[in-house]
Protein backbone atom coordinates (compact mmCIF):
# COMPACT_ATOMS: atom_id res chain seq x y z
CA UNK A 1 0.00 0.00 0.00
CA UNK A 2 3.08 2.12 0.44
CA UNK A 3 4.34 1.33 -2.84
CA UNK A 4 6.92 -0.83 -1.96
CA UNK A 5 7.95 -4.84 -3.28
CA UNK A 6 6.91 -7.31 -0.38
CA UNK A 7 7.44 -10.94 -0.48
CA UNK A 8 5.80 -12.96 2.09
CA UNK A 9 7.94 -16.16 2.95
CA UNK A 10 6.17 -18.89 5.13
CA UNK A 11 6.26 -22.82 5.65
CA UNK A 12 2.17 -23.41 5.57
CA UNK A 13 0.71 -24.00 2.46
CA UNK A 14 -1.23 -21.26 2.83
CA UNK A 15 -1.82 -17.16 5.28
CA UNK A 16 -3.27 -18.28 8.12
CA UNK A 17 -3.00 -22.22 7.75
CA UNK A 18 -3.00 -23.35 10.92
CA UNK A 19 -5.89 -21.11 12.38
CA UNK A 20 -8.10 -19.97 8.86
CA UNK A 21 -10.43 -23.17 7.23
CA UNK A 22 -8.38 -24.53 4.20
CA UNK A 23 -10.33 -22.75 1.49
CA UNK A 24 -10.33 -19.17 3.60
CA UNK A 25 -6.16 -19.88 3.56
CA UNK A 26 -6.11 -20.48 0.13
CA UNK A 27 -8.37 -17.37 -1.04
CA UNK A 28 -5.81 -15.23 1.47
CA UNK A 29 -2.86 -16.59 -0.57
CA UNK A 30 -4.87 -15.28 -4.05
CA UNK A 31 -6.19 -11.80 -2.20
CA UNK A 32 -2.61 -11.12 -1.48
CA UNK A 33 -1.28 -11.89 -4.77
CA UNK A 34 -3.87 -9.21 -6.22
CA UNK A 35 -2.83 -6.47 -3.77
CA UNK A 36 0.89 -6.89 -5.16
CA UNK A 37 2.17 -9.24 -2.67
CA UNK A 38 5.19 -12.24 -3.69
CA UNK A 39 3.31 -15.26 -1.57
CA UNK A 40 6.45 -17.91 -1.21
CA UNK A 41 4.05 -20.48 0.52
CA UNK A 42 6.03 -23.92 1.57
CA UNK A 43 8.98 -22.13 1.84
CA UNK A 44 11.35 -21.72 5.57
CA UNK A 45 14.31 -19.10 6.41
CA UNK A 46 17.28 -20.57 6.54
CA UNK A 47 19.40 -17.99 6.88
CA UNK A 48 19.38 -13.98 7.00
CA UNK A 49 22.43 -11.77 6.68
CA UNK A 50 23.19 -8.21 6.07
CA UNK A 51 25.53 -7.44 3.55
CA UNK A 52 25.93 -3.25 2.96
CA UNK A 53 23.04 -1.88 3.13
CA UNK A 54 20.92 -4.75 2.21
CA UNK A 55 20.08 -8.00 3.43
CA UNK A 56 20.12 -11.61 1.82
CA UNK A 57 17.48 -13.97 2.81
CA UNK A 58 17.76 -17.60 1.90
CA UNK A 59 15.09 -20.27 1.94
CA UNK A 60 15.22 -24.05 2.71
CA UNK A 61 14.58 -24.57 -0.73
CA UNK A 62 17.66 -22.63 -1.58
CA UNK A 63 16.33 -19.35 -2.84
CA UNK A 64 18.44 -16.17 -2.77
CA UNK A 65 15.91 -13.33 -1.74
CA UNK A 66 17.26 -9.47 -1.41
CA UNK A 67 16.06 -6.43 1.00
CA UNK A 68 16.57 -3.66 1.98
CA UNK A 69 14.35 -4.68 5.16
CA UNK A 70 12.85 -7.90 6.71
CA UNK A 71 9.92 -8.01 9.01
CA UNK A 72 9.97 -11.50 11.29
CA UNK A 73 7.36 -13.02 12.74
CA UNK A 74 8.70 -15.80 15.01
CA UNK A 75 6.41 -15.42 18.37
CA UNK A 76 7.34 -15.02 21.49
CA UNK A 77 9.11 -17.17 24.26
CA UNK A 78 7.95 -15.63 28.33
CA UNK A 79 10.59 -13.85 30.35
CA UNK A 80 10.30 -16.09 33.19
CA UNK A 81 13.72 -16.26 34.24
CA UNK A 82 13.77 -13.67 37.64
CA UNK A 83 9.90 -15.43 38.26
CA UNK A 84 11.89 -18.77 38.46
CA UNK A 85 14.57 -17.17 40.56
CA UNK A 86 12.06 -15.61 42.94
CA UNK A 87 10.68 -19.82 43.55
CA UNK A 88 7.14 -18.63 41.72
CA UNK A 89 5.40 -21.67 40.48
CA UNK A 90 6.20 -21.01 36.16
CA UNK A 91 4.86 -23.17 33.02
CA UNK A 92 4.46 -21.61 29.56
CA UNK A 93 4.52 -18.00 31.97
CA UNK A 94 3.96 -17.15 35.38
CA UNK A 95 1.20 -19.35 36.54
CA UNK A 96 -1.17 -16.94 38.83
CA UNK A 97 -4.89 -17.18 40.58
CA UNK A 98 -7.76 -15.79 39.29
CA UNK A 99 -7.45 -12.19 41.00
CA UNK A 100 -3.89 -12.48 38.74
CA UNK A 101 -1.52 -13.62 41.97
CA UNK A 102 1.51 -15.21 41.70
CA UNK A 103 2.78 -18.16 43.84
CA UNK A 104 3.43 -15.21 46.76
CA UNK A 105 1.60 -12.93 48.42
CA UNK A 106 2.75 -9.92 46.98
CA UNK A 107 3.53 -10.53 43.14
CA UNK A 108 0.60 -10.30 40.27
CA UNK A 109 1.43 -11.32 37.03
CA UNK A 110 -0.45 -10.03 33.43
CA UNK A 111 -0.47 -9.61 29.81
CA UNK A 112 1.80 -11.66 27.10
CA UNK A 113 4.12 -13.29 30.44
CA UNK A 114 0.97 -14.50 32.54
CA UNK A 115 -0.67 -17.94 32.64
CA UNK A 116 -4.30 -17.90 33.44
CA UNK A 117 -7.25 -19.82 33.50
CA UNK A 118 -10.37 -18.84 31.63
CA UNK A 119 -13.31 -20.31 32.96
CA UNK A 120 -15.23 -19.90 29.62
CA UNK A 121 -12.85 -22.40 27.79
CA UNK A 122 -12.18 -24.42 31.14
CA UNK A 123 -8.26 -24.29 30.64
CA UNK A 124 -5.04 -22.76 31.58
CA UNK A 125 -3.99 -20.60 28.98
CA UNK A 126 -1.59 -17.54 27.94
CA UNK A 127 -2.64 -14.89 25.27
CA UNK A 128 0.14 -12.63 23.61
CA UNK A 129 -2.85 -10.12 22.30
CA UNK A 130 -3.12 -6.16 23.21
CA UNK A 131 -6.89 -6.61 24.53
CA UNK A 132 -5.76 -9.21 26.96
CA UNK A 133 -3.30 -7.43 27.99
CA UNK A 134 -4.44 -4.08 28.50
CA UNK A 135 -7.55 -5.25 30.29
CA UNK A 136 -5.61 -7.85 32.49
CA UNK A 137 -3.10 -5.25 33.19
CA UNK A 138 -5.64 -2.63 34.45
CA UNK A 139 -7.10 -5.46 36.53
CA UNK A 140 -4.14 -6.51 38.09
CA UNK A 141 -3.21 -2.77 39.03
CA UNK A 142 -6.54 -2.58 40.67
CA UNK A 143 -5.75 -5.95 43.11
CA UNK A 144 -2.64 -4.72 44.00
CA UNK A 145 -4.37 -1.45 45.15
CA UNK A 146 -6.30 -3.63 47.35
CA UNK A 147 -9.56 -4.70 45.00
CA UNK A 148 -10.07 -8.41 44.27
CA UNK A 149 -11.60 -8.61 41.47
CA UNK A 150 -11.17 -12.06 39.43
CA UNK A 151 -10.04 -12.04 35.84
CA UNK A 152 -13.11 -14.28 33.64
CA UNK A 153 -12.59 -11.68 30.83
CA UNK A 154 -12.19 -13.82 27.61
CA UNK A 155 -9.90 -11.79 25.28
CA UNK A 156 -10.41 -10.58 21.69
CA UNK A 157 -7.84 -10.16 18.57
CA UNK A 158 -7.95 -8.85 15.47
CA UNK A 159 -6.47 -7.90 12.59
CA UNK A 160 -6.64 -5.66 9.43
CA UNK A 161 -5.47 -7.55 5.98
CA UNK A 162 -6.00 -4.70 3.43
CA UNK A 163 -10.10 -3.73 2.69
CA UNK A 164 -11.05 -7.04 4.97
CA UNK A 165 -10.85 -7.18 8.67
CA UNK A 166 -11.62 -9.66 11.75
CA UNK A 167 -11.73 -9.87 15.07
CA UNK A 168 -11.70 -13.27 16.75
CA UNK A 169 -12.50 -14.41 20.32
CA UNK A 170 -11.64 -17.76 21.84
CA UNK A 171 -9.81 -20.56 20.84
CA UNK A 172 -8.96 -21.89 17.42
CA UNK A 173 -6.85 -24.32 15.47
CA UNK A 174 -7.25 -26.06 12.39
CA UNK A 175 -7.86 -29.31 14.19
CA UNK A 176 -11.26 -28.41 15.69
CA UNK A 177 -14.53 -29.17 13.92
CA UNK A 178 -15.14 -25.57 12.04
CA UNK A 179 -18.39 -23.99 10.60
CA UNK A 180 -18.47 -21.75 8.21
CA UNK A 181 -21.12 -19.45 7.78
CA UNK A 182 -20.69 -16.84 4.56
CA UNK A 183 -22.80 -13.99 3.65
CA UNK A 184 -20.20 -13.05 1.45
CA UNK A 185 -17.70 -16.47 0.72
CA UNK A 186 -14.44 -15.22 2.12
CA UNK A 187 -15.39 -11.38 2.28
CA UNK A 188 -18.00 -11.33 5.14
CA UNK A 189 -19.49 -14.08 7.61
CA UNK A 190 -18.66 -16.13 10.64
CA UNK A 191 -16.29 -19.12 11.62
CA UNK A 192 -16.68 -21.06 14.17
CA UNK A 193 -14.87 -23.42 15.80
CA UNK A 194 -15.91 -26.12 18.30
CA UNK A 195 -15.20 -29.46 20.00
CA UNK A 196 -17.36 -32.02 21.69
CA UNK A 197 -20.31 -29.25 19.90
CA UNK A 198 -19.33 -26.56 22.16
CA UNK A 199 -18.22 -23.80 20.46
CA UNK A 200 -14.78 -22.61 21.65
CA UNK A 201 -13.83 -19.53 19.17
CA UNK A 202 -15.59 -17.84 16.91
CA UNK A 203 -13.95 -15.59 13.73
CA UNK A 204 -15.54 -12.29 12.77
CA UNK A 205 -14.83 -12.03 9.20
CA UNK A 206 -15.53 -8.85 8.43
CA UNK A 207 -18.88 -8.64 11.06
CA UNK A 208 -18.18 -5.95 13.23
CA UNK A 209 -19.85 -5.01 16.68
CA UNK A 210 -20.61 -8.55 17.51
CA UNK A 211 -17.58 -9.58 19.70
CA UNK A 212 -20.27 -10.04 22.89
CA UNK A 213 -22.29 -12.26 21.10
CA UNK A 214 -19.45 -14.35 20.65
CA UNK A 215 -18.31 -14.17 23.97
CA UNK A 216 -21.46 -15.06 25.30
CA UNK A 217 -22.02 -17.99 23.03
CA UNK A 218 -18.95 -19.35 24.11
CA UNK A 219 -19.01 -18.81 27.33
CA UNK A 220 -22.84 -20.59 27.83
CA UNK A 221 -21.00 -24.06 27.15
CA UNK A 222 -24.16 -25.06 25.28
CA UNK A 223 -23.64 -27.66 22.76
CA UNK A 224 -24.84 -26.79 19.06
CA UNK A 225 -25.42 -28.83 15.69
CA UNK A 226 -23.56 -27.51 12.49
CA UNK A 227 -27.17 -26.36 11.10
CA UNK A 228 -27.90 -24.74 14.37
CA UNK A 229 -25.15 -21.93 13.72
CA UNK A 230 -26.12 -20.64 10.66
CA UNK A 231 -27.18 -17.68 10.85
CA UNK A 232 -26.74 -17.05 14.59
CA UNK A 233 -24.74 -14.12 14.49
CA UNK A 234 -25.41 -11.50 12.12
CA UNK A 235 -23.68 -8.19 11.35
């Protein structure tokens, strides 16, 4: 959009494989082409290096890509190493109670580094996402100013990918049972995603203003048939 060359270099066959249905991936890969984007799907980094003022990227496959810049996307491993040497309980983050207290008395935890558990999903989990971690952040201030509030907030994403847009509550992964429930195939509509018939994420595809419906469908626990979702949320 700013005029410049971008290639996109991933392993998955497709954007979004291992969250996005198959054929939403595969339409992503296309939309992107259109908009000007190089997709190299299938393809890993094997090695980066700067040379000048530019840099050379090299792919498992044994491509020679150059840059003048390169944008990674790797994730994110917890600083939990003064946690550990404090004797705080730690696994995948700071494990802390619902009112966001570590394994002591005086030490809350939040955001990207904390590991929670959402009673909505029934789990432990850890969200790297702004929402969660502005909201569990604010929370946590609160407790240690002497509130005890308890943290059952279940945190939203989202993200912009030219003229579409989502924003996604829950839990998702390309192994769940998924619904898909176009308006528009692929431009607007809901995904949702569900195990045991309990839905346990749901994906706003360009439906805006209905993250509390999600939220409360998911937090009910009610079990639904695939027919029974159609048309359930609306934008």
């Amino acid at each position: 959009m700013n005029g410049c060359k971008v290639i996109m270099v991933f392993p998955d066959s497709g954007i979004g494989a291992r969250i996005y249905p198959p054929r939403l991936s595969e339409f992503l890969n296309a939309y992107f082409i259109e908009k000007g984007t190089k997709v190299m799907a299938g393809e890993k980094i094997s090695a980066i290096e700067r040379i000048g003022e530019k840099f050379t990227v090299t792919t498992g496959g044994g491509k020679s890509l150059s840059a003048d810049a390169v944008v990674a996307g790797i994730g994110i491993e917890p600083e939990t190493g003064l946690a550990k040497s404090l004797g705080l309980k730690v696994d995948n983050g700071i494990v802390v109670d619902a009112t966001l207290r570590a394994a002591a008395p005086d030490i809350f935890a939040a955001g990207d580094v904390a590991n929670f558990d959402s009673e909505a999903l029934g789990m432990r989990r850890r969200v790297e996402h702004e929402d969660n971690a502005n909201t569990m952040g604010a929370m946590a201030g609160r407790n240690m100013a002497g509130a005890s509030e308890k943290y059952e907030y279940l945190p939203y994403f989202y993200s912009d990918l030219f003229d579409l847009g989502y924003e996604a509550v829950g839990e998702f992964g390309v192994g769940m049972d998924i619904v898909e429930d176009w308006k528009e195939p692929f431009r607007q509509g809901v995904v949702y995603y569900l195990k045991g018939g309990r839905v346990r994420g749901v994906l706003l595809w360009n439906t805006w203003g209905r993250i509390e419906t999600a939220r409360a469908l998911i937090a009910s626990k009610e079990t639904f048939s695939t027919g029974a979702l159609t048309g359930r949320i609306h934008d």
